[in-house]
PDB file of N, CA and C in Angstrom:
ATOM      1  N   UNK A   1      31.068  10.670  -4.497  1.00  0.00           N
ATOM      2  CA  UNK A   1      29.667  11.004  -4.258  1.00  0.00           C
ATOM      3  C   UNK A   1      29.052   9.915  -3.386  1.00  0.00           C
ATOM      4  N   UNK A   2      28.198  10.342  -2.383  1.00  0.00           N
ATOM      5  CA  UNK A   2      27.734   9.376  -1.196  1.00  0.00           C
ATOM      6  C   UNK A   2      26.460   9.066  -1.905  1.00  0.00           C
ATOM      7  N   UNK A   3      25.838   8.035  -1.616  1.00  0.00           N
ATOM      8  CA  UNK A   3      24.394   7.057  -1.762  1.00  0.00           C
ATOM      9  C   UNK A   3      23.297   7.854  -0.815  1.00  0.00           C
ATOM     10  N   UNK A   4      22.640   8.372  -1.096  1.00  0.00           N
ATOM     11  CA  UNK A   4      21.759   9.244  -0.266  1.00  0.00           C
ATOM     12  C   UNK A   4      20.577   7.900   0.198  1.00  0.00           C
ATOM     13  N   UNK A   5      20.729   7.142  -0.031  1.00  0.00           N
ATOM     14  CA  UNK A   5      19.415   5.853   0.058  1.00  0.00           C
ATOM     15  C   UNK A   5      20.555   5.569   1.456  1.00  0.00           C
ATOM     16  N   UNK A   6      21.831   5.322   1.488  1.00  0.00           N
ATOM     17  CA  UNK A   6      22.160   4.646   2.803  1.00  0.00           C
ATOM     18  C   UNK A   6      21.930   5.777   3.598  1.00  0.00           C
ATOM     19  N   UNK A   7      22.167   6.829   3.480  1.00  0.00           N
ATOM     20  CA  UNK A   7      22.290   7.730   4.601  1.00  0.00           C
ATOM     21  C   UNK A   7      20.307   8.297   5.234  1.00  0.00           C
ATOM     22  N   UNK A   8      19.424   8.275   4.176  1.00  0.00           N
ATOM     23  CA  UNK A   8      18.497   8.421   4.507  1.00  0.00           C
ATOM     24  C   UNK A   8      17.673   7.267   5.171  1.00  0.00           C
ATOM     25  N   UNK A   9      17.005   7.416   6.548  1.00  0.00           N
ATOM     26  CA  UNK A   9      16.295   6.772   7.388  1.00  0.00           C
ATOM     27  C   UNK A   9      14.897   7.181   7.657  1.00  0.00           C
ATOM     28  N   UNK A  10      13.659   6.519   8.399  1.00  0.00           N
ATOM     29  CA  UNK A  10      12.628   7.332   8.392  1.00  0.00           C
ATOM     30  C   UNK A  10      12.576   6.865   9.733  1.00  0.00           C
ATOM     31  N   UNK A  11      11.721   7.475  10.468  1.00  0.00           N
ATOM     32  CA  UNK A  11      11.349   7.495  12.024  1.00  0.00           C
ATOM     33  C   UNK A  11      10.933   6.080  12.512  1.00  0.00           C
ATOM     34  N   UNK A  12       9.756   5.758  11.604  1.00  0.00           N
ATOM     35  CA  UNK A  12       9.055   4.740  12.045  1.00  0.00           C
ATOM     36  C   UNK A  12       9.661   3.431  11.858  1.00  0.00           C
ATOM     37  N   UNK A  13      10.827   3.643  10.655  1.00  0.00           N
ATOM     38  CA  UNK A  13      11.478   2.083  10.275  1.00  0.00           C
ATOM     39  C   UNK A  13      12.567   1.962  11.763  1.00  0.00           C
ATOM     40  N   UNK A  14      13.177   2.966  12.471  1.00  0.00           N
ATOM     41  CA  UNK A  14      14.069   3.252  13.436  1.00  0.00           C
ATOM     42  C   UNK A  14      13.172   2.901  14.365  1.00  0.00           C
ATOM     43  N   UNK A  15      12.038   3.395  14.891  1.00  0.00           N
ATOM     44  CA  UNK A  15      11.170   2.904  16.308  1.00  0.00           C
ATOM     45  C   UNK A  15      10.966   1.456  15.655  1.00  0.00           C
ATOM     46  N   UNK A  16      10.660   0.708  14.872  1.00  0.00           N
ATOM     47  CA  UNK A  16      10.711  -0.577  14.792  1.00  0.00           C
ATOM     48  C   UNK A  16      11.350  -1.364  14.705  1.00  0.00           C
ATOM     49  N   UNK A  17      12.651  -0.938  14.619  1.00  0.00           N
ATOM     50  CA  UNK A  17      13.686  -1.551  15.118  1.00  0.00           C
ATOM     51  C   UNK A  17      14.683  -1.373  16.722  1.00  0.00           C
ATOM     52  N   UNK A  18      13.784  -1.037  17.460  1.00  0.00           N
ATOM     53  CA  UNK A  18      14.135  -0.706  18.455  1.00  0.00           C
ATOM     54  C   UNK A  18      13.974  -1.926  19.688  1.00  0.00           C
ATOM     55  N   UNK A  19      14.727  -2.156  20.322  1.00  0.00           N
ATOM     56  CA  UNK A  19      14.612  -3.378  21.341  1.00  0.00           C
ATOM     57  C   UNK A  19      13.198  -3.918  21.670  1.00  0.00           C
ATOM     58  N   UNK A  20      12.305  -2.996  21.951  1.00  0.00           N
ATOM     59  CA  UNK A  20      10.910  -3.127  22.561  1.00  0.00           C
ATOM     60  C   UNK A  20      10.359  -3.373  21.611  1.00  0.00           C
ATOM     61  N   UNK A  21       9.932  -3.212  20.340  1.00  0.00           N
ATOM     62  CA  UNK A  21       9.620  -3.524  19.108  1.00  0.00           C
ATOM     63  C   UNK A  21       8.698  -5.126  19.206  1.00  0.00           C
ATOM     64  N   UNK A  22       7.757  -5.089  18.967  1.00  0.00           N
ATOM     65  CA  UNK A  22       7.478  -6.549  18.621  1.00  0.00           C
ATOM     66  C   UNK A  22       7.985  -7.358  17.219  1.00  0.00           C
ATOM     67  N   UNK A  23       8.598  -6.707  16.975  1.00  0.00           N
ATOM     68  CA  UNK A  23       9.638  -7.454  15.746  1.00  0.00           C
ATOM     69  C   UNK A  23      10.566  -8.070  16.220  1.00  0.00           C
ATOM     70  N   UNK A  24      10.501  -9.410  16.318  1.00  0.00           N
ATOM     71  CA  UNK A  24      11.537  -9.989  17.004  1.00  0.00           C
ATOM     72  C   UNK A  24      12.990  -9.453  16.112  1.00  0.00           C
ATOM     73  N   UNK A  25      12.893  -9.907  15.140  1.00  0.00           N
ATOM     74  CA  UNK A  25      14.136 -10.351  14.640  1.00  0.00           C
ATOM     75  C   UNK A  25      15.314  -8.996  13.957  1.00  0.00           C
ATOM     76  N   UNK A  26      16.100  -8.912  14.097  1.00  0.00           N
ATOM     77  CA  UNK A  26      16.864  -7.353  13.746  1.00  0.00           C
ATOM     78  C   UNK A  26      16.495  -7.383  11.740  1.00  0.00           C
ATOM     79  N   UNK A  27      16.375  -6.131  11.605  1.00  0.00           N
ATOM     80  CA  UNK A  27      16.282  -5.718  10.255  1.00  0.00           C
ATOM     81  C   UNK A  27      17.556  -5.515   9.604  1.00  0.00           C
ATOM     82  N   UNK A  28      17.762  -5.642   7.983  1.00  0.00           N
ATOM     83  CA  UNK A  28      19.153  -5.708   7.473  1.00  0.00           C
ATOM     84  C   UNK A  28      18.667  -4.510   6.713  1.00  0.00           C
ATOM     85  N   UNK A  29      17.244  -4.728   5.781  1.00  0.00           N
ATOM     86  CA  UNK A  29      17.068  -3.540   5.144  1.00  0.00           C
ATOM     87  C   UNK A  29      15.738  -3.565   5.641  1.00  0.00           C
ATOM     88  N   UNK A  30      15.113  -2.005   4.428  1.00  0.00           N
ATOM     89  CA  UNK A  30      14.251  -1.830   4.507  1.00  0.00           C
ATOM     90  C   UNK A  30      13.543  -0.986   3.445  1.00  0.00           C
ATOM     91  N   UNK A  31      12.499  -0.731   3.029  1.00  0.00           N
ATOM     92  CA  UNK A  31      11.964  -0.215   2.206  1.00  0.00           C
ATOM     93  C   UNK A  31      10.477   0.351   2.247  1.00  0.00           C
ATOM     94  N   UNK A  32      10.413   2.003   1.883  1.00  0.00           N
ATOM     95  CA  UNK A  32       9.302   3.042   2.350  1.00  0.00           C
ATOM     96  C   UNK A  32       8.992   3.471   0.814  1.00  0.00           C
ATOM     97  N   UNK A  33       7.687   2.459   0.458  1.00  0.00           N
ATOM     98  CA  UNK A  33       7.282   3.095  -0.888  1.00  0.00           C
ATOM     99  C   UNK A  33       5.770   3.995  -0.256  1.00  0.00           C
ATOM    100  N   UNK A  34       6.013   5.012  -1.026  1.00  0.00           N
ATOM    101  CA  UNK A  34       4.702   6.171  -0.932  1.00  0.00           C
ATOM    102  C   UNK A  34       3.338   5.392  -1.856  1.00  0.00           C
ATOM    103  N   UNK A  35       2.405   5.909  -1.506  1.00  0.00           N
ATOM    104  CA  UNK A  35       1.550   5.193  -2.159  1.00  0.00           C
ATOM    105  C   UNK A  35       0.378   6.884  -2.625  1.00  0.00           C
ATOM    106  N   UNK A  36       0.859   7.016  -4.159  1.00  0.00           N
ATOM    107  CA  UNK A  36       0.062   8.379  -4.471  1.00  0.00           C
ATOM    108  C   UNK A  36      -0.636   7.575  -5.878  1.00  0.00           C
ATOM    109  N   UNK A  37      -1.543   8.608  -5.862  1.00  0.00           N
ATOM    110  CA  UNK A  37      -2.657   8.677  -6.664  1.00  0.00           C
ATOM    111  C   UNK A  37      -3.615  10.398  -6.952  1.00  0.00           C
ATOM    112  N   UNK A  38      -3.643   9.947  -8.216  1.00  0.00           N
ATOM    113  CA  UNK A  38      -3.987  11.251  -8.144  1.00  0.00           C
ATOM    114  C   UNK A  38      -3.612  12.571  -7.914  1.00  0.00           C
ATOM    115  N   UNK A  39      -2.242  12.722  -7.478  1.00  0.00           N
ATOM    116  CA  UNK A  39      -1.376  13.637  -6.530  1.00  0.00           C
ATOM    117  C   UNK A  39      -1.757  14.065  -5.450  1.00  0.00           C
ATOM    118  N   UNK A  40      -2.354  12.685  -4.696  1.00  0.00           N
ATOM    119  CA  UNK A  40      -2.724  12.680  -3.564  1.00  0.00           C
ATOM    120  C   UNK A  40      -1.949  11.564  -3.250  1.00  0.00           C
ATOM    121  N   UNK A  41      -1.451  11.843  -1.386  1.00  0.00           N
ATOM    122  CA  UNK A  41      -1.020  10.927  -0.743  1.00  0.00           C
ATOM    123  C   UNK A  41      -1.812  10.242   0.078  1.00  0.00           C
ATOM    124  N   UNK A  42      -1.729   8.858  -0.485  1.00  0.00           N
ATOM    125  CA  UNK A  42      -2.890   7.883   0.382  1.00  0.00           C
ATOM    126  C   UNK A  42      -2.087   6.963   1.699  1.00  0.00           C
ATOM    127  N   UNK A  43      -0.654   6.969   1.531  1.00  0.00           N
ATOM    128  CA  UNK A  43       0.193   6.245   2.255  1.00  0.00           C
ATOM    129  C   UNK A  43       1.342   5.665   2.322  1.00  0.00           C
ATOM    130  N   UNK A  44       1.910   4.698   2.928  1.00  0.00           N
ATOM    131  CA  UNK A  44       2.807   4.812   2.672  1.00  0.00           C
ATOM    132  C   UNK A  44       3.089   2.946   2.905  1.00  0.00           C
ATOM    133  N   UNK A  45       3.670   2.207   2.175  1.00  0.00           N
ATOM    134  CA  UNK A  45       4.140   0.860   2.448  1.00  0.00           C
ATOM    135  C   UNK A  45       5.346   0.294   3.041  1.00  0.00           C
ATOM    136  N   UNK A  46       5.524  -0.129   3.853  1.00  0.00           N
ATOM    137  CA  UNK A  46       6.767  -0.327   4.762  1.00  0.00           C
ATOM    138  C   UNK A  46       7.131  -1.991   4.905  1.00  0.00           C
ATOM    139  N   UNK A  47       8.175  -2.307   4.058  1.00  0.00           N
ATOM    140  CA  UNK A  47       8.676  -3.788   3.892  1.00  0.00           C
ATOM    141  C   UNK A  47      10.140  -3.516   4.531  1.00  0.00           C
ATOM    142  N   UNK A  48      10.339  -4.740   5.088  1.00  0.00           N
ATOM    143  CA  UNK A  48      11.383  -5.174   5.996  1.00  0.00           C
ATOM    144  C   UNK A  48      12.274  -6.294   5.774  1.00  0.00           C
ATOM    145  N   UNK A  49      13.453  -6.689   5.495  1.00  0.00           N
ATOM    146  CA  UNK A  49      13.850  -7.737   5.203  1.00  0.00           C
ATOM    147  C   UNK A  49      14.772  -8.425   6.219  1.00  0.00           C
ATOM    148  N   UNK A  50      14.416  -8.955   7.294  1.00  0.00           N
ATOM    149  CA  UNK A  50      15.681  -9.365   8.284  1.00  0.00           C
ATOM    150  C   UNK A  50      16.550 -10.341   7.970  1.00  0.00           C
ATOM    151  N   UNK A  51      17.730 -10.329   9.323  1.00  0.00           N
ATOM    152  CA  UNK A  51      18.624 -10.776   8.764  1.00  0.00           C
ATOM    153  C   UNK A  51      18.797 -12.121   8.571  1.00  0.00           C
ATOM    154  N   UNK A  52      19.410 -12.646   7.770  1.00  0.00           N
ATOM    155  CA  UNK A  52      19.155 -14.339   7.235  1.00  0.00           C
ATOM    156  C   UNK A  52      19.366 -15.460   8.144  1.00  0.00           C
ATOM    157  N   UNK A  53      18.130 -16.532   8.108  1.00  0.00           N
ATOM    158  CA  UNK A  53      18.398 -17.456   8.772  1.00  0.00           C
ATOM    159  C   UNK A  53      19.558 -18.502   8.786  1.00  0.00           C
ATOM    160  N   UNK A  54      19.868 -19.051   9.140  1.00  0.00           N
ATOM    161  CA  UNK A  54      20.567 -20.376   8.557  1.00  0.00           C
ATOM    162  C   UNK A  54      19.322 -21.111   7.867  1.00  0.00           C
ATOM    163  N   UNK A  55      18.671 -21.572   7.810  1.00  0.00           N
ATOM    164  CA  UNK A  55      17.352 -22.489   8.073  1.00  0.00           C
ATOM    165  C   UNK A  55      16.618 -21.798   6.724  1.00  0.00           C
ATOM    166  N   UNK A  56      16.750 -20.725   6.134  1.00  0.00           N
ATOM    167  CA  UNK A  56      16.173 -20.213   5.226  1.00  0.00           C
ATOM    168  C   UNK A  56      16.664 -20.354   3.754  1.00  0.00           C
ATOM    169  N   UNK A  57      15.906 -20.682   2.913  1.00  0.00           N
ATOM    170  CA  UNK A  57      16.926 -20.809   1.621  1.00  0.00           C
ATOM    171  C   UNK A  57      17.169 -19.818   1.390  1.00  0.00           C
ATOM    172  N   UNK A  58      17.984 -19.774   0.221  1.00  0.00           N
ATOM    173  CA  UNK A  58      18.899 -19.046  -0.738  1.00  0.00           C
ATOM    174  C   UNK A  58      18.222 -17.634  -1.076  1.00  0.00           C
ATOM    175  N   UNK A  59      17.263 -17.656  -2.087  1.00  0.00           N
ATOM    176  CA  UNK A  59      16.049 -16.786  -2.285  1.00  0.00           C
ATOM    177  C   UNK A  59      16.038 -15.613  -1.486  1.00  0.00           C
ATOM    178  N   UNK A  60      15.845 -16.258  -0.156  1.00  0.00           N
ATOM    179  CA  UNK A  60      15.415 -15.659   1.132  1.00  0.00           C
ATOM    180  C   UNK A  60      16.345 -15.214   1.580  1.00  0.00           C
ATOM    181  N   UNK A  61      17.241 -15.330   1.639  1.00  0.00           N
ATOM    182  CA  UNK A  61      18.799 -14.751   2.335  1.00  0.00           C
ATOM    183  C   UNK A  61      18.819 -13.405   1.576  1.00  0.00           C
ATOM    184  N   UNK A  62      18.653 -13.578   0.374  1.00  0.00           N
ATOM    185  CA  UNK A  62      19.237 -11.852  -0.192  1.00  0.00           C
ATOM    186  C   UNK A  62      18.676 -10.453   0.051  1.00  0.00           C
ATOM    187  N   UNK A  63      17.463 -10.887   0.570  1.00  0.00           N
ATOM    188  CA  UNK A  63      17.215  -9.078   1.011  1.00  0.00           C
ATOM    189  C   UNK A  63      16.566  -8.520   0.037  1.00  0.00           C
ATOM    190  N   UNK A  64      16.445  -7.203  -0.195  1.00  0.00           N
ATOM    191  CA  UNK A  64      15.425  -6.372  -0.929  1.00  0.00           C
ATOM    192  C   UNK A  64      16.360  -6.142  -2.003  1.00  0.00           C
ATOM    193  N   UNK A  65      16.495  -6.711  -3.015  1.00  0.00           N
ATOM    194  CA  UNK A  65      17.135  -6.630  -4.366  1.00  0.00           C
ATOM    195  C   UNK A  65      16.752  -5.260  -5.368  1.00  0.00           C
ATOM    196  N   UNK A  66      17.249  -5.253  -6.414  1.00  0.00           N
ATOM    197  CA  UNK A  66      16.781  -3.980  -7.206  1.00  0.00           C
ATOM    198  C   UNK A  66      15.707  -4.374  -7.724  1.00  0.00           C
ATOM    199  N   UNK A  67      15.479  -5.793  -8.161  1.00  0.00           N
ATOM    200  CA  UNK A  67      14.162  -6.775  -8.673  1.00  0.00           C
ATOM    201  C   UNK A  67      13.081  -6.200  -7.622  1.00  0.00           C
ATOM    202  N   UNK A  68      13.176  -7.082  -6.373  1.00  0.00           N
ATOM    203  CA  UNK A  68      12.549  -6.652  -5.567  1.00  0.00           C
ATOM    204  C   UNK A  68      11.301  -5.105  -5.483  1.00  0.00           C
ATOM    205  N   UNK A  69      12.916  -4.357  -5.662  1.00  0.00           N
ATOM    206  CA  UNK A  69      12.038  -3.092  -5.435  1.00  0.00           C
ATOM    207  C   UNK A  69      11.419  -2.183  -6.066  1.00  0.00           C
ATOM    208  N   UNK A  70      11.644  -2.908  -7.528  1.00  0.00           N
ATOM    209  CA  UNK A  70      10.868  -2.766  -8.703  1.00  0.00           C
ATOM    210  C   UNK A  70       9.231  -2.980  -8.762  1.00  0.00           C
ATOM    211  N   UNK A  71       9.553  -4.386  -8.221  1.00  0.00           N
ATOM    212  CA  UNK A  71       8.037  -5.281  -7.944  1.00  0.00           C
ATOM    213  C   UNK A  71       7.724  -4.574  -7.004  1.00  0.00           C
ATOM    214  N   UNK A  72       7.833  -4.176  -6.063  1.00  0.00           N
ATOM    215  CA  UNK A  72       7.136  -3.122  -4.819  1.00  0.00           C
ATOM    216  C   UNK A  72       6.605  -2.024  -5.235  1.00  0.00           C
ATOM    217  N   UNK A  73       7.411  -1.404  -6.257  1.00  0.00           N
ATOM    218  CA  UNK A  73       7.393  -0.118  -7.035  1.00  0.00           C
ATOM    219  C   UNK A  73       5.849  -0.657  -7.745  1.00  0.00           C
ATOM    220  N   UNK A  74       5.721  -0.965  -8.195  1.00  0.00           N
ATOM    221  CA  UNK A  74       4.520  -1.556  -9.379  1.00  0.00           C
ATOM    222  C   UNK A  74       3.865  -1.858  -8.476  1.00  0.00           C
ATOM    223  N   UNK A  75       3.660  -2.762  -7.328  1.00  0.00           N
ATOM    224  CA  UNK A  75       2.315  -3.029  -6.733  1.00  0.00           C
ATOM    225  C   UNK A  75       1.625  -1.793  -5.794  1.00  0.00           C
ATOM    226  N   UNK A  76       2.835  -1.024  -5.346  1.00  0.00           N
ATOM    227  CA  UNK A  76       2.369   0.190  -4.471  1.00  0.00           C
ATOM    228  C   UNK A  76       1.730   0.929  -5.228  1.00  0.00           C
ATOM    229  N   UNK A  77       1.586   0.949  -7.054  1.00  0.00           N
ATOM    230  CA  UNK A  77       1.418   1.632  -7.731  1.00  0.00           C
ATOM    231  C   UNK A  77      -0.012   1.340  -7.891  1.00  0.00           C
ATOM    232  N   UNK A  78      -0.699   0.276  -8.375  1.00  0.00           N
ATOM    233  CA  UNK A  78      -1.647  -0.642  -8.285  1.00  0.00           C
ATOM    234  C   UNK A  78      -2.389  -0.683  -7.005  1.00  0.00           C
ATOM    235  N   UNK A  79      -1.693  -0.383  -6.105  1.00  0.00           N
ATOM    236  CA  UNK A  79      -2.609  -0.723  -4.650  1.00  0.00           C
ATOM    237  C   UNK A  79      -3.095   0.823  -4.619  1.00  0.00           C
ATOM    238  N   UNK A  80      -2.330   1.563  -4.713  1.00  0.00           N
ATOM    239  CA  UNK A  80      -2.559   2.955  -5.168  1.00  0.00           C
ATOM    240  C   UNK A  80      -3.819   3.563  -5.577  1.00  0.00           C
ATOM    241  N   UNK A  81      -3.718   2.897  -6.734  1.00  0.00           N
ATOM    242  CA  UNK A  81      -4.627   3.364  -7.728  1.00  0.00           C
ATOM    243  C   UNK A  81      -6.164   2.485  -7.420  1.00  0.00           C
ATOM    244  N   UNK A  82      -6.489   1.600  -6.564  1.00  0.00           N
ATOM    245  CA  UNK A  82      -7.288   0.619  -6.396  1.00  0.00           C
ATOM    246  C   UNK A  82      -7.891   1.546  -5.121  1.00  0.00           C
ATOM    247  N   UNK A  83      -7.146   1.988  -4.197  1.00  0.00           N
ATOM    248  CA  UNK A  83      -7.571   3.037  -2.998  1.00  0.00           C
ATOM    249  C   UNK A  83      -8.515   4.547  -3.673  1.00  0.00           C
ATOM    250  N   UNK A  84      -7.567   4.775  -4.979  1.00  0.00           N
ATOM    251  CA  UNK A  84      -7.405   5.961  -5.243  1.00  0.00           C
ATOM    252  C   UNK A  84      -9.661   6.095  -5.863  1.00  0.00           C
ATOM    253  N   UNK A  85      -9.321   4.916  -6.573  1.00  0.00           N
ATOM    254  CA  UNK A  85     -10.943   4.256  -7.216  1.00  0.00           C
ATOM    255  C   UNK A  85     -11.943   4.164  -6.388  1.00  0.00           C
ATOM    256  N   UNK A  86     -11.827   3.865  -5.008  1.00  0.00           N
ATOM    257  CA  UNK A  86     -13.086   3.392  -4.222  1.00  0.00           C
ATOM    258  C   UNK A  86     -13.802   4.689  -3.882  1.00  0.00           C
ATOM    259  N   UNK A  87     -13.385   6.062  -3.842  1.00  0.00           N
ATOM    260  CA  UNK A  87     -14.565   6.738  -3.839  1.00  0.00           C
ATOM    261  C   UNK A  87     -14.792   7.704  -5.333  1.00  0.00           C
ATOM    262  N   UNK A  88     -14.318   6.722  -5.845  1.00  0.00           N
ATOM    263  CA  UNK A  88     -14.686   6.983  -7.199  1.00  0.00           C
ATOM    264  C   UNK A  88     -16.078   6.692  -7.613  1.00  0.00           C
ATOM    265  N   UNK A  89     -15.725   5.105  -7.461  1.00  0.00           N
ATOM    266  CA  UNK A  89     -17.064   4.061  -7.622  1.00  0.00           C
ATOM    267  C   UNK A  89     -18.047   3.952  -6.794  1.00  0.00           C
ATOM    268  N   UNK A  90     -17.659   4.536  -5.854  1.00  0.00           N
ATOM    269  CA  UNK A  90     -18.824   5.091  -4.464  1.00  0.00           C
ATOM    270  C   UNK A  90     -19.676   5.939  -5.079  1.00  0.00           C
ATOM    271  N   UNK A  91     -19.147   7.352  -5.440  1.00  0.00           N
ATOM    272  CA  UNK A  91     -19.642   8.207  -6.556  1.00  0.00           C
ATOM    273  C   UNK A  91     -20.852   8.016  -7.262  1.00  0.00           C
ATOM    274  N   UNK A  92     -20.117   6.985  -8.341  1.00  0.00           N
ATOM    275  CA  UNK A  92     -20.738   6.413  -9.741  1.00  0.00           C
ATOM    276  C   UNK A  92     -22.160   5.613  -9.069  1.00  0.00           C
ATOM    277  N   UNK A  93     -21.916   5.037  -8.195  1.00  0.00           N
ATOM    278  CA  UNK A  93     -23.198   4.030  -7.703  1.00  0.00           C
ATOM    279  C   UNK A  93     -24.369   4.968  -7.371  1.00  0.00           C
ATOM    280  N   UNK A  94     -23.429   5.985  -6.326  1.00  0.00           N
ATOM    281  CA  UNK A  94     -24.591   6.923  -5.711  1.00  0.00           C
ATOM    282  C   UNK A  94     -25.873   7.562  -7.215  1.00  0.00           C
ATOM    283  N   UNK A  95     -24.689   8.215  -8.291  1.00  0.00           N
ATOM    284  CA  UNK A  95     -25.538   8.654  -9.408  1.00  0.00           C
ATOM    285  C   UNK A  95     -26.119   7.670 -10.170  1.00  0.00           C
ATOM    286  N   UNK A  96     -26.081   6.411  -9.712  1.00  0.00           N
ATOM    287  CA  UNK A  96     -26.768   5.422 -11.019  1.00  0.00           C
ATOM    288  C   UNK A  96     -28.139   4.971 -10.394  1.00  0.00           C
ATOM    289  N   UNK A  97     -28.143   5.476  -8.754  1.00  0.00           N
ATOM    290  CA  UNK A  97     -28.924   4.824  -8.308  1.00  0.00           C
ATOM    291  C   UNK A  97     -29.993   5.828  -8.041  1.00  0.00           C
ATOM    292  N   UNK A  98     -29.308   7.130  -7.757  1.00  0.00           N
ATOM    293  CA  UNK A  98     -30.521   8.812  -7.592  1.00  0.00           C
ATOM    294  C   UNK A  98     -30.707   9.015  -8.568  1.00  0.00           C
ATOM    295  N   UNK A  99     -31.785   9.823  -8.814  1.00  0.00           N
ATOM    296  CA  UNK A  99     -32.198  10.869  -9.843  1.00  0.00           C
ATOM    297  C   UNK A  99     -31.386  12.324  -8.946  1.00  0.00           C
ATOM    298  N   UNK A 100     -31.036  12.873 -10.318  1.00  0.00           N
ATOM    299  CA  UNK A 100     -29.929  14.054 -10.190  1.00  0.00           C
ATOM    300  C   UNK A 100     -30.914  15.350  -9.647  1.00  0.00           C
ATOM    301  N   UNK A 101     -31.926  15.608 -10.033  1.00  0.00           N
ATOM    302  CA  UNK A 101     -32.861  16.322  -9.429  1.00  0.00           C
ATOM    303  C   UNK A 101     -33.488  16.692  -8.853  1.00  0.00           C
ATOM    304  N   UNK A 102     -34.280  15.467  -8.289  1.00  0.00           N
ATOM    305  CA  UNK A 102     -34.542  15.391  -6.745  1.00  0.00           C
ATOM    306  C   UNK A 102     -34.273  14.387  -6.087  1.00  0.00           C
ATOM    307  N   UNK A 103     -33.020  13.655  -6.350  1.00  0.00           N
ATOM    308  CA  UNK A 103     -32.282  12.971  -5.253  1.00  0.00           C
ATOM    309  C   UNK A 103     -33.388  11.728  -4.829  1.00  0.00           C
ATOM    310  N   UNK A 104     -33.798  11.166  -5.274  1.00  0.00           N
ATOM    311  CA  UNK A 104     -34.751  10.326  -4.810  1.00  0.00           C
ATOM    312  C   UNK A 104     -34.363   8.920  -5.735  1.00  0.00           C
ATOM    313  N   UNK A 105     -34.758   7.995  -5.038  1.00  0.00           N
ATOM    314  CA  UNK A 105     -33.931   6.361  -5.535  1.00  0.00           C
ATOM    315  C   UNK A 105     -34.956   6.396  -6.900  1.00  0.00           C
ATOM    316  N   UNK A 106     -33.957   6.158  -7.644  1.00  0.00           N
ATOM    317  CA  UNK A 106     -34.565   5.376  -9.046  1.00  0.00           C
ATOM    318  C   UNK A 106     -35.131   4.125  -9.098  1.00  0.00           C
ATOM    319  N   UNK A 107     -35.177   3.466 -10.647  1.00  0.00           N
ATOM    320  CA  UNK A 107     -35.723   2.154 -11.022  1.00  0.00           C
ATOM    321  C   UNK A 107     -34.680   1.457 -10.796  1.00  0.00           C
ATOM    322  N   UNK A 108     -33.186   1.539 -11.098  1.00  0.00           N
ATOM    323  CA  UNK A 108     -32.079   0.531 -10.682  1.00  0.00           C
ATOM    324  C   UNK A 108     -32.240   0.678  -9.045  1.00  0.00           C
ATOM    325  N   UNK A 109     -32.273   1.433  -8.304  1.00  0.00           N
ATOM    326  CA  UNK A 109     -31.802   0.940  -6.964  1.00  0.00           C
ATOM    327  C   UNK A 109     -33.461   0.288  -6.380  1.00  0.00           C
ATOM    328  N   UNK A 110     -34.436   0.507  -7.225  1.00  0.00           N
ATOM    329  CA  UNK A 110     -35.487  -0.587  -6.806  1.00  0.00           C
ATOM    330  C   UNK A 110     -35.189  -2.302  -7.155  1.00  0.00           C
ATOM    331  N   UNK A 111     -34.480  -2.676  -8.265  1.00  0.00           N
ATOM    332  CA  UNK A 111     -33.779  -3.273  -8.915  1.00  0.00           C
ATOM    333  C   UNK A 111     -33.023  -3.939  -7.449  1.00  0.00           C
ATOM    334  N   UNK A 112     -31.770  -3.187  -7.496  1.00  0.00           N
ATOM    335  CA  UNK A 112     -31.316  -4.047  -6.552  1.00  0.00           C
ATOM    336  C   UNK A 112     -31.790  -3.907  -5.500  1.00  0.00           C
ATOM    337  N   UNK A 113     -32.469  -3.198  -4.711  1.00  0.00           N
ATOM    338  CA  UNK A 113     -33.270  -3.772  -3.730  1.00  0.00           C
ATOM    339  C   UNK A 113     -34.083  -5.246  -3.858  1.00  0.00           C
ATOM    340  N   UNK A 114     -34.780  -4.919  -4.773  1.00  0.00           N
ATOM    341  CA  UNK A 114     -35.561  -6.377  -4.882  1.00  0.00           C
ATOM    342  C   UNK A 114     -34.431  -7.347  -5.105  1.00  0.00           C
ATOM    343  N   UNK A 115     -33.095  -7.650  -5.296  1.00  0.00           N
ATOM    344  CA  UNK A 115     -32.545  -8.659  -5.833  1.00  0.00           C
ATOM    345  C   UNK A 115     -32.226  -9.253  -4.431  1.00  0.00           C
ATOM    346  N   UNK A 116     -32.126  -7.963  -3.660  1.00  0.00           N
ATOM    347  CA  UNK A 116     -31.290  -8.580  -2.434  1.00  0.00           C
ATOM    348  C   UNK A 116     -32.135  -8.793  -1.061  1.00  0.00           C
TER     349      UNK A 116
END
């Protein structure tokens, strides 16, 4: 049975590794975490690991580990969900600050007006 992770590539990790590329340095791996929320797609995260320096420690030589892409896994998840919130809380402000009825600024958004 073949590894479908080696055989699968995406467009944009291939045009960036392409001679003209402002990436100097050649890529060894790479890694395309989706970034959903909500069951919505907000994007997509694209990490690169080139190939090892001499000059670089140890750490740094190994590339995108299973550790690694765990921790990617979890922050794409988090960055996710932090995107997924902002017109959430956009929302929430708008109603804390109108009256629902006739839309007209309340006593809190006189509030922070005067604060600021």
């Amino acid at each position: 049975m073949t590894d479908l992770r080696a055989s699968l590539s995406c467009q944009h990790a291939n045009h960036a590794m392409a001679p003209a590329s402002p990436i100097a340095l050649p890529t060894t791996s790479y890694l395309c975490a989706p970034m959903m929320a909500q069951g919505e797609a907000l994007g997509i995260l694209y990490l690169c690991s080139s190939a090892p320096q001499p000059d670089q420690p140890a750490g740094v030589q190994e590339g995108l580990t299973d550790t690694k892409q765990r921790l990617v896994e979890a922050v794409v998840d988090h960055i996710a969900l932090a995107l997924a919130n902002l017109p959430l809380r956009q929302t929430l402000h708008i109603q804390s600050t109108r009256d629902p009825l006739t839309d007209l600024f309340n006593r809190r958004y006189m509030e922070e007006s005067l604060e600021a």
